[in-house]
PDB file of N, CA and C in Angstrom:
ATOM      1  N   UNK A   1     -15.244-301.719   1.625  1.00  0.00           N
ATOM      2  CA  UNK A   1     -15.059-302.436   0.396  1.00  0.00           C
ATOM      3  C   UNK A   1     -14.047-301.728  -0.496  1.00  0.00           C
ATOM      4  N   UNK A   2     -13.720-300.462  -0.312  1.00  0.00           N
ATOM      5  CA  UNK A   2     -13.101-299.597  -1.610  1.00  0.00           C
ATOM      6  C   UNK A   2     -11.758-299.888  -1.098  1.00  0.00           C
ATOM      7  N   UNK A   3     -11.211-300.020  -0.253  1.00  0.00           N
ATOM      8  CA  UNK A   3      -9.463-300.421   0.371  1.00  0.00           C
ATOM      9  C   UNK A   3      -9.529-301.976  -0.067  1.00  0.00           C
ATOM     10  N   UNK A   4     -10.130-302.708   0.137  1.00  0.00           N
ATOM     11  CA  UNK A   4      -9.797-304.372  -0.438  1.00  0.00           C
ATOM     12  C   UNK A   4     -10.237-304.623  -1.912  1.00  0.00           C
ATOM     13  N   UNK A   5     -11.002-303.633  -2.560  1.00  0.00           N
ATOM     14  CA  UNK A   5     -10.849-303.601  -3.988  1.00  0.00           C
ATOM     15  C   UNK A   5      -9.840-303.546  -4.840  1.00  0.00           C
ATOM     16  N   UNK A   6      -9.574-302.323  -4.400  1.00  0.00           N
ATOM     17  CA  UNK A   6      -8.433-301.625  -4.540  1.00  0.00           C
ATOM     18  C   UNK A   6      -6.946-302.557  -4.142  1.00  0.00           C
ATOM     19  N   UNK A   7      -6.541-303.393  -3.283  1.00  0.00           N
ATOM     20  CA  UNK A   7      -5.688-303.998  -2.912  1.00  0.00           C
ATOM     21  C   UNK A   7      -5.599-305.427  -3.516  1.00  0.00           C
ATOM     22  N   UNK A   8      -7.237-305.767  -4.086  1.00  0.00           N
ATOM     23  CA  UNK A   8      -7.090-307.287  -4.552  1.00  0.00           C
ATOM     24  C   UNK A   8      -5.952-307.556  -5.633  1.00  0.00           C
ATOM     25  N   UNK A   9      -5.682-308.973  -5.669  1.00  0.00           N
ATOM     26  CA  UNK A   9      -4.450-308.383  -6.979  1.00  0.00           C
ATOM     27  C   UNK A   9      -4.594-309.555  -8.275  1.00  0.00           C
ATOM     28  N   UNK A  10      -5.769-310.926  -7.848  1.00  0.00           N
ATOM     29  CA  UNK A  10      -6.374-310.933  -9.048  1.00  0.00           C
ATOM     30  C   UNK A  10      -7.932-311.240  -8.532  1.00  0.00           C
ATOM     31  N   UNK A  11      -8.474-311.153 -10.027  1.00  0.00           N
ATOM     32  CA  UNK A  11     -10.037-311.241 -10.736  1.00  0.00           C
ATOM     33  C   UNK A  11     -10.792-312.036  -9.686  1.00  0.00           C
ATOM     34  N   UNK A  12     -10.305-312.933  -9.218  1.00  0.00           N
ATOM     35  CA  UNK A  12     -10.983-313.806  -8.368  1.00  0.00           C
ATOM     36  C   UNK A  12     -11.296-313.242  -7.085  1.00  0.00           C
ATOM     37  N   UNK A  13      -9.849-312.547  -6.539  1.00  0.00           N
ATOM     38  CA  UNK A  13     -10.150-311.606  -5.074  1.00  0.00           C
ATOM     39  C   UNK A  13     -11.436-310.560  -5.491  1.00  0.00           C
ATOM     40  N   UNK A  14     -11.145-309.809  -6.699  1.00  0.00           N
ATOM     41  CA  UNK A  14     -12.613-309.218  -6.930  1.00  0.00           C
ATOM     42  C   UNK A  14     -13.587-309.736  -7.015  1.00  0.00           C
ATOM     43  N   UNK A  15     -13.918-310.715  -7.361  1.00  0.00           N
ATOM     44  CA  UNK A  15     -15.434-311.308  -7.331  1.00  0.00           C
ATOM     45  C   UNK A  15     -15.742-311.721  -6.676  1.00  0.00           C
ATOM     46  N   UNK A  16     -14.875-311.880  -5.401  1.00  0.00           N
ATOM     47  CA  UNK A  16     -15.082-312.528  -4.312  1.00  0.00           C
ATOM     48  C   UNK A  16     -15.747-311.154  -3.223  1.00  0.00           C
ATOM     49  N   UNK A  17     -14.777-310.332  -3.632  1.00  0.00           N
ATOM     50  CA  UNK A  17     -15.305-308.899  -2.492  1.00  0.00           C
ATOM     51  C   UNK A  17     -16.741-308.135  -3.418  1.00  0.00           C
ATOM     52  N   UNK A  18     -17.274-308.589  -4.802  1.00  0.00           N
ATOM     53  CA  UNK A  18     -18.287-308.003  -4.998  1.00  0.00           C
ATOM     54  C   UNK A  18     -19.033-308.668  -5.266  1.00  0.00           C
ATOM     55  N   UNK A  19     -19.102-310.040  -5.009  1.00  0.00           N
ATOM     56  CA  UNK A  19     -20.579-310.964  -4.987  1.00  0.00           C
ATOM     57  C   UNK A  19     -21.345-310.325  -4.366  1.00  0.00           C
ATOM     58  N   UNK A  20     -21.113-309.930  -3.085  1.00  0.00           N
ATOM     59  CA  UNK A  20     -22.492-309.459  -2.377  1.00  0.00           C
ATOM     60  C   UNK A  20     -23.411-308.597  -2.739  1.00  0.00           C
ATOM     61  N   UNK A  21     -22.652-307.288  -4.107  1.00  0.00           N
ATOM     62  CA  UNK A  21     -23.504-306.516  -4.224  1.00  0.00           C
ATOM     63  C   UNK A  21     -24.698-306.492  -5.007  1.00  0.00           C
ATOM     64  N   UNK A  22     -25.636-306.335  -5.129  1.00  0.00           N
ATOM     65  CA  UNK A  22     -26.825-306.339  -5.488  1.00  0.00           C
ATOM     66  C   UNK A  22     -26.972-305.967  -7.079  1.00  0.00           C
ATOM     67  N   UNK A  23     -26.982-307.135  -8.384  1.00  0.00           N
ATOM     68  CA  UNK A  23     -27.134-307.086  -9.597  1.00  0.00           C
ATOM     69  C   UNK A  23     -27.786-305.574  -9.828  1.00  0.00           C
ATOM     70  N   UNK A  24     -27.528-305.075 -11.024  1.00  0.00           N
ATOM     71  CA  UNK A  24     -28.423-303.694 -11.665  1.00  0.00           C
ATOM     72  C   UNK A  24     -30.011-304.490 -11.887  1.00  0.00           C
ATOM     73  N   UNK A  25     -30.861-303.404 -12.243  1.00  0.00           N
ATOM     74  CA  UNK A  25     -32.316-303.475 -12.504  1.00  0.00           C
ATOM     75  C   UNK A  25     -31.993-303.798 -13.918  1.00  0.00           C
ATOM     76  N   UNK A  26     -32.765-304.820 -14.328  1.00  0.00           N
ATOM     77  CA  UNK A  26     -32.802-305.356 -15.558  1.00  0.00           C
ATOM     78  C   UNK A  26     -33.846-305.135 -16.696  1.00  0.00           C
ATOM     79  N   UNK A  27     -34.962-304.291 -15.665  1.00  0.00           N
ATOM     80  CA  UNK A  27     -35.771-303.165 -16.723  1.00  0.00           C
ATOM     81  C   UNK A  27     -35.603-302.207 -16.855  1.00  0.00           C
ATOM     82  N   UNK A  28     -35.844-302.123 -18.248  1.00  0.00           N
ATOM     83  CA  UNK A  28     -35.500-300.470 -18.825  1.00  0.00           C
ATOM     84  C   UNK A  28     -35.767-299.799 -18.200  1.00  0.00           C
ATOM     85  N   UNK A  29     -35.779-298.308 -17.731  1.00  0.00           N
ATOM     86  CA  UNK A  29     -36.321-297.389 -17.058  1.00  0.00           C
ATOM     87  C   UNK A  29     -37.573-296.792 -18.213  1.00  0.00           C
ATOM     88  N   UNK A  30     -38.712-296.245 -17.461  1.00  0.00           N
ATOM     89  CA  UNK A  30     -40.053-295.723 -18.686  1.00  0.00           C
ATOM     90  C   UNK A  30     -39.212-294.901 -19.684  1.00  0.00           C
ATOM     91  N   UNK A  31     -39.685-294.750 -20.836  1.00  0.00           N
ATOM     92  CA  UNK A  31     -39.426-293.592 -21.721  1.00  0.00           C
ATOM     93  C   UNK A  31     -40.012-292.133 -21.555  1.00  0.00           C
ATOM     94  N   UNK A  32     -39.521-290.932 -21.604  1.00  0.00           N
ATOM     95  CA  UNK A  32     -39.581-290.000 -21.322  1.00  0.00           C
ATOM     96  C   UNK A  32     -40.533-289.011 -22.224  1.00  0.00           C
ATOM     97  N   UNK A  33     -41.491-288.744 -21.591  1.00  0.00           N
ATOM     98  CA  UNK A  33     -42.626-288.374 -22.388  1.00  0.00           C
ATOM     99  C   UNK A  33     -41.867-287.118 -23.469  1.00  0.00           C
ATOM    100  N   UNK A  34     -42.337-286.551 -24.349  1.00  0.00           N
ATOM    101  CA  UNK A  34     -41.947-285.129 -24.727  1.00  0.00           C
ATOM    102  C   UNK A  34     -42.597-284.238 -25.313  1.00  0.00           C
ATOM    103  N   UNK A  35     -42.264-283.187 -24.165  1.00  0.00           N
ATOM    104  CA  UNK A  35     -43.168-282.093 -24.875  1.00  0.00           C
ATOM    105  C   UNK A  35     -43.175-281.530 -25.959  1.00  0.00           C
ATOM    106  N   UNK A  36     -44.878-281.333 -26.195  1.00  0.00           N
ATOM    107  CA  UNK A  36     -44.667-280.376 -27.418  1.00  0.00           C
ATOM    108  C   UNK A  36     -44.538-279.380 -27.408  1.00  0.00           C
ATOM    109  N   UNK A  37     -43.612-278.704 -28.758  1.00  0.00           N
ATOM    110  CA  UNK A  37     -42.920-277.475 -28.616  1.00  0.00           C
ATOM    111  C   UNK A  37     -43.525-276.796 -29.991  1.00  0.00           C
ATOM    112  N   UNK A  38     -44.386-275.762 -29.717  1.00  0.00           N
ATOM    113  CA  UNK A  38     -44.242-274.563 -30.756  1.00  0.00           C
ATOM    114  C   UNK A  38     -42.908-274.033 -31.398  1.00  0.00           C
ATOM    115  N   UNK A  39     -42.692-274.847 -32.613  1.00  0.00           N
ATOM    116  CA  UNK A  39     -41.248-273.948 -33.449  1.00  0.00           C
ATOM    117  C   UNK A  39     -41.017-272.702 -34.075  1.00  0.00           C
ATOM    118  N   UNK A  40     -42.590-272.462 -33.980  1.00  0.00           N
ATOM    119  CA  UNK A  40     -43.072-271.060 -34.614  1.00  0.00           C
ATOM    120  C   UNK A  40     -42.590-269.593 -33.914  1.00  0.00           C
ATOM    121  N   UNK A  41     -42.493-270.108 -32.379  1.00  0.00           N
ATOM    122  CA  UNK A  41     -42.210-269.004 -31.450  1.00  0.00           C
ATOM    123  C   UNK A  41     -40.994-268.383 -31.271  1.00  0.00           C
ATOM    124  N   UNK A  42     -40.661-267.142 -31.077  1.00  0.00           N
ATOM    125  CA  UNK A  42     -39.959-266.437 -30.786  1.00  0.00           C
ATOM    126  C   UNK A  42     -39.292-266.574 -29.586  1.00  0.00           C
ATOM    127  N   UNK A  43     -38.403-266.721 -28.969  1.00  0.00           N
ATOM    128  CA  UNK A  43     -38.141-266.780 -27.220  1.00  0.00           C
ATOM    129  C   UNK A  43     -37.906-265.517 -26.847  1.00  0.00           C
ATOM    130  N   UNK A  44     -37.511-264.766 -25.780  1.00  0.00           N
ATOM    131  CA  UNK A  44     -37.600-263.931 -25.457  1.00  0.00           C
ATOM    132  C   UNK A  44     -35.542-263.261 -25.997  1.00  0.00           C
ATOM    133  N   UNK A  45     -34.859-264.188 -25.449  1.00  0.00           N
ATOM    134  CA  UNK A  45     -33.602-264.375 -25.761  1.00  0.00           C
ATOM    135  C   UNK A  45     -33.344-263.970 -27.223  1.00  0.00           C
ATOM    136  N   UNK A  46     -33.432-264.270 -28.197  1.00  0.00           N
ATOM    137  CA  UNK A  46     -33.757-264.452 -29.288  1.00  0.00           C
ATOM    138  C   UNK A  46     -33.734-262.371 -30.034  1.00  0.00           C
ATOM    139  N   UNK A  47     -34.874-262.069 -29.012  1.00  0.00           N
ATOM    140  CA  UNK A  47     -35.679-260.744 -29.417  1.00  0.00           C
ATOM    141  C   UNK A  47     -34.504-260.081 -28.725  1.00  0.00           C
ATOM    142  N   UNK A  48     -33.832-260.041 -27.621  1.00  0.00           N
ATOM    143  CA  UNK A  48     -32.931-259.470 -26.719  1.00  0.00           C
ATOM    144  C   UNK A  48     -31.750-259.566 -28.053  1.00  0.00           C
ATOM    145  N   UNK A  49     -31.311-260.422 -28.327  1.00  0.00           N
ATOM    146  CA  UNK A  49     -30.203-260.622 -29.453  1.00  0.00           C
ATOM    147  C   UNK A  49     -30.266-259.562 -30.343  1.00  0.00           C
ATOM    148  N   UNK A  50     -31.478-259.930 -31.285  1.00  0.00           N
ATOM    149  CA  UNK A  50     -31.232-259.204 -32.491  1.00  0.00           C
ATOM    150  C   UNK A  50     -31.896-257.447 -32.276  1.00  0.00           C
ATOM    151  N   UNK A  51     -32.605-257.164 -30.975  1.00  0.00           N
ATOM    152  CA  UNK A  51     -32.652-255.841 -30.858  1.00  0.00           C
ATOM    153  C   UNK A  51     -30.444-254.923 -30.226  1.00  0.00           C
ATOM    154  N   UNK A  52     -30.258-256.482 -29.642  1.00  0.00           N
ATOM    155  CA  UNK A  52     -28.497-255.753 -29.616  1.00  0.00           C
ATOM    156  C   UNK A  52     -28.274-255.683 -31.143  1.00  0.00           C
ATOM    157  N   UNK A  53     -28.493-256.656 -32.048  1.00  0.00           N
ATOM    158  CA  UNK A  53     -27.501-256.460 -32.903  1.00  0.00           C
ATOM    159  C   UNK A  53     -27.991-255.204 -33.550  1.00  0.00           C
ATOM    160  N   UNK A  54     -29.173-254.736 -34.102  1.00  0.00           N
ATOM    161  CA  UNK A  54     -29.587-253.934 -34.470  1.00  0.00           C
ATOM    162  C   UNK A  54     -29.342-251.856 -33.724  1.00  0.00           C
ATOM    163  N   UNK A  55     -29.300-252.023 -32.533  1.00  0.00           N
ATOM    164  CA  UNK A  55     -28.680-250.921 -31.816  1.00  0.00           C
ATOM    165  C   UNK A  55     -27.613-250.900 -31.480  1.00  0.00           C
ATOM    166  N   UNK A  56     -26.798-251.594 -31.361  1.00  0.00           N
ATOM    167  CA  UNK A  56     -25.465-251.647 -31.030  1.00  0.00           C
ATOM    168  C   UNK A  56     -24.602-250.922 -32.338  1.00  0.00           C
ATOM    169  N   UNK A  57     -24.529-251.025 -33.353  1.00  0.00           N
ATOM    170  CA  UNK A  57     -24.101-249.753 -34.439  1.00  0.00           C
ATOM    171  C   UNK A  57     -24.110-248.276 -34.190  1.00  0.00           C
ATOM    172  N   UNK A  58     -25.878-248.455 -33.669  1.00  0.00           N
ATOM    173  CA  UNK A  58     -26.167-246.739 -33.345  1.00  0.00           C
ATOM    174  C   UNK A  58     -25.554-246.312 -32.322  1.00  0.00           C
ATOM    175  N   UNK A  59     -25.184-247.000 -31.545  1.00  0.00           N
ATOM    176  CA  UNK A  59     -24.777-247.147 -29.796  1.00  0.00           C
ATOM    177  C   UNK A  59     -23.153-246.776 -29.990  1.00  0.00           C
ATOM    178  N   UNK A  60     -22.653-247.440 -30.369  1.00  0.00           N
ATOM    179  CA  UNK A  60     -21.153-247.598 -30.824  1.00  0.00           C
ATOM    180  C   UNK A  60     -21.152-245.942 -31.906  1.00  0.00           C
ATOM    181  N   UNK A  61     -21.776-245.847 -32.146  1.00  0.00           N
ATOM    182  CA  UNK A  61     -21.546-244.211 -33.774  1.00  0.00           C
ATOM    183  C   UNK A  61     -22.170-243.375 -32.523  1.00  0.00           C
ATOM    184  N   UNK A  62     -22.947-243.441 -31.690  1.00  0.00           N
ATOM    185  CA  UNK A  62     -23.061-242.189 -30.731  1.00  0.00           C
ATOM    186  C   UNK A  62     -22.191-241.920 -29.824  1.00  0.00           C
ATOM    187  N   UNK A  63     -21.749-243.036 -29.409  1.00  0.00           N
ATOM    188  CA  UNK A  63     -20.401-243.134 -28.371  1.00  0.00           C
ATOM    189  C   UNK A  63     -19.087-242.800 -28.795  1.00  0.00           C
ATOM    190  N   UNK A  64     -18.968-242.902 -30.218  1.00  0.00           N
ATOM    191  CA  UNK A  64     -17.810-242.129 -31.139  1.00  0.00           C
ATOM    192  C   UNK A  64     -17.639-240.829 -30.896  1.00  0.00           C
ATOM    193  N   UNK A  65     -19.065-240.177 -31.268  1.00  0.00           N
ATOM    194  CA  UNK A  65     -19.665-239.298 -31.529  1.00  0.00           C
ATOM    195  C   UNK A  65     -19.050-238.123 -31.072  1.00  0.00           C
ATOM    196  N   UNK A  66     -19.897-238.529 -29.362  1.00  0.00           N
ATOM    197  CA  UNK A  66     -19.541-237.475 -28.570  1.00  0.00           C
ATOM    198  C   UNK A  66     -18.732-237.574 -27.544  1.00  0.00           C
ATOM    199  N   UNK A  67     -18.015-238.604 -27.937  1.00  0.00           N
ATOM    200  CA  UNK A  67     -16.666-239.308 -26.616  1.00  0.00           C
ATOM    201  C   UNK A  67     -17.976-239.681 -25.326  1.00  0.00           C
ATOM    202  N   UNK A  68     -18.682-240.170 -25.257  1.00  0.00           N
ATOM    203  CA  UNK A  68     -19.105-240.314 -24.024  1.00  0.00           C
ATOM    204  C   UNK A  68     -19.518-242.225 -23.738  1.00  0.00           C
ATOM    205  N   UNK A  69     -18.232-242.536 -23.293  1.00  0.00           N
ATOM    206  CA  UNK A  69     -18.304-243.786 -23.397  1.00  0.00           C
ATOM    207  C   UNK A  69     -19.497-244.508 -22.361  1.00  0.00           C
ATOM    208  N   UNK A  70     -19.709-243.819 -21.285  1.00  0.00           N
ATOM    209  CA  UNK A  70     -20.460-244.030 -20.675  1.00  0.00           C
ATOM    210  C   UNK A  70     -21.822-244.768 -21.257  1.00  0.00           C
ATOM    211  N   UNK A  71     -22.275-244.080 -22.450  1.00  0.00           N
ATOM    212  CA  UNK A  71     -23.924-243.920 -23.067  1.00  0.00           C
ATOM    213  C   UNK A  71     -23.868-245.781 -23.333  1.00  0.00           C
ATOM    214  N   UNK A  72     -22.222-246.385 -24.260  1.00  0.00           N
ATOM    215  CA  UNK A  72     -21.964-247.450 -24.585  1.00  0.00           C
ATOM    216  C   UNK A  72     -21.938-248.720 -23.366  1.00  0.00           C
ATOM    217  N   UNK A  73     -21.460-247.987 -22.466  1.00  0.00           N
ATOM    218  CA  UNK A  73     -21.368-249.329 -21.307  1.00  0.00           C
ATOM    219  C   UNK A  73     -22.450-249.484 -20.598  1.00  0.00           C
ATOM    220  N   UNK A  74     -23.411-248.335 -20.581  1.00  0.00           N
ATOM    221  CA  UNK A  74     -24.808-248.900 -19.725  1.00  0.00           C
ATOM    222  C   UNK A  74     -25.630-249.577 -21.166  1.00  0.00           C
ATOM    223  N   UNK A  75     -25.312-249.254 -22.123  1.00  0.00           N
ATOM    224  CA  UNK A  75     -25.763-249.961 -23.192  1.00  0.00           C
ATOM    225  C   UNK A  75     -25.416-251.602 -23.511  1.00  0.00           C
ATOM    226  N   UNK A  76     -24.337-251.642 -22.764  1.00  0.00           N
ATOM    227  CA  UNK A  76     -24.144-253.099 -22.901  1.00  0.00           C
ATOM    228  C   UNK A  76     -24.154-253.545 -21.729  1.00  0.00           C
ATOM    229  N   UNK A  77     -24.732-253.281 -20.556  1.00  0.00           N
ATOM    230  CA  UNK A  77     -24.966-253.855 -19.011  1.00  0.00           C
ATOM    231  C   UNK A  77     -26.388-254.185 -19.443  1.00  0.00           C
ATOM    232  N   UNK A  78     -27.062-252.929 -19.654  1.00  0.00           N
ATOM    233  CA  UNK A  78     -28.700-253.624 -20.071  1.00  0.00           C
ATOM    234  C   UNK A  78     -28.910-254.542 -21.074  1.00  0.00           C
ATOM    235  N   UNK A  79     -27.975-254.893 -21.943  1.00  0.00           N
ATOM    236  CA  UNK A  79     -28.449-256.044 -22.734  1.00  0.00           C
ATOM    237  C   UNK A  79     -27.905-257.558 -21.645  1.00  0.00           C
ATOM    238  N   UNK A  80     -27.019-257.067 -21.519  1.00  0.00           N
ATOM    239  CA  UNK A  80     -26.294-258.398 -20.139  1.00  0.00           C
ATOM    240  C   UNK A  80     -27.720-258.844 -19.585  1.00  0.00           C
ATOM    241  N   UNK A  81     -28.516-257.418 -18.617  1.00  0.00           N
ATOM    242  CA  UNK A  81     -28.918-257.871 -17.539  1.00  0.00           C
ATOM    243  C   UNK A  81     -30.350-258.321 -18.832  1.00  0.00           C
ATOM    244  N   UNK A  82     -30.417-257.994 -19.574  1.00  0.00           N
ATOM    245  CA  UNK A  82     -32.016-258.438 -20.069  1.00  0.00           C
ATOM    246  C   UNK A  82     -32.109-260.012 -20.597  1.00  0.00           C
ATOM    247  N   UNK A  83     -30.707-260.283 -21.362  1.00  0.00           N
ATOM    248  CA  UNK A  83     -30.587-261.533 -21.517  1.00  0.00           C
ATOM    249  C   UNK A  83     -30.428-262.473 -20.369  1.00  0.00           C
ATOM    250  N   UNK A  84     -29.663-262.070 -19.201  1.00  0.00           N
ATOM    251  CA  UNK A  84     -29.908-263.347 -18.320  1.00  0.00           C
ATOM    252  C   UNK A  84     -30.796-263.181 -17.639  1.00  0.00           C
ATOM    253  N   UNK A  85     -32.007-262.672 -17.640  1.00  0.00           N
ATOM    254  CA  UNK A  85     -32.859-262.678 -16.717  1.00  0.00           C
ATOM    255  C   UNK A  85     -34.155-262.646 -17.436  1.00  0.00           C
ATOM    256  N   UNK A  86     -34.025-263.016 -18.523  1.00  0.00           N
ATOM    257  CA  UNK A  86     -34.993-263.517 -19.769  1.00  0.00           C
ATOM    258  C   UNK A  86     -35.421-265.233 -18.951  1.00  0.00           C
ATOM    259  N   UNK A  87     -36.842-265.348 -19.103  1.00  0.00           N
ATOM    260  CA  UNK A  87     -36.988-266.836 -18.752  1.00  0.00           C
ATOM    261  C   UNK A  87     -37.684-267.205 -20.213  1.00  0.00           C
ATOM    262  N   UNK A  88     -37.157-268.156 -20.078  1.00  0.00           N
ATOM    263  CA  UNK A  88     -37.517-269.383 -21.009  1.00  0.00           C
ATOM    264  C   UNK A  88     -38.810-269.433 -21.399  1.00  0.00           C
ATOM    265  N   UNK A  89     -39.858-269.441 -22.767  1.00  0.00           N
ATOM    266  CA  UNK A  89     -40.738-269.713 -23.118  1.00  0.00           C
ATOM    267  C   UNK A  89     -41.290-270.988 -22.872  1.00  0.00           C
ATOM    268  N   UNK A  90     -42.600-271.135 -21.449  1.00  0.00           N
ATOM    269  CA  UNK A  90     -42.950-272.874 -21.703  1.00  0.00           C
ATOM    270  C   UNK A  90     -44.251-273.009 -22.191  1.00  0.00           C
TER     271      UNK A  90
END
């Protein structure tokens, strides 16, 4: 069907090559229940964030400090690996 669609060259050749196909469903699909969500909660993501933002100053002024850049980059691999491997509060 997709080569003589494609080739028809008017409206009529199309409706002619897609009569056959089978009308859409004409009922709605159900509505989608939704969960309830505690707004009160903390996610885990969230706590990972603002403990970076909060050490990352000290992290960055120690790494000044004593030239040891090292202390800074495993400091920012463990926030990497804690945030993506944070699951989701359900």
């Amino acid at each position: 069907m997709g080569r003589r669609a494609r080739a028809s060259l008017t409206y009529g050749e199309l409706a002619a090559i897609t009569f056959s196909l089978p009308p859409r469903r004409s009922e709605p699909l159900p509505p989608r229940t939704a969960r309830a969500q505690n707004l009160d909660r903390i996610d885990k993501k969230s706590i990972a964030w603002g403990a970076f933002l909060i050490l990352m100053p000290a992290t960055l002024g120690t790494g000044f400090l004593t030239h040891y850049v090292g202390f800074f980059v495993l400091f920012v691999v463990a926030f990497i690996g804690v945030t993506v491997t944070a699951q989701p509060d359900s």
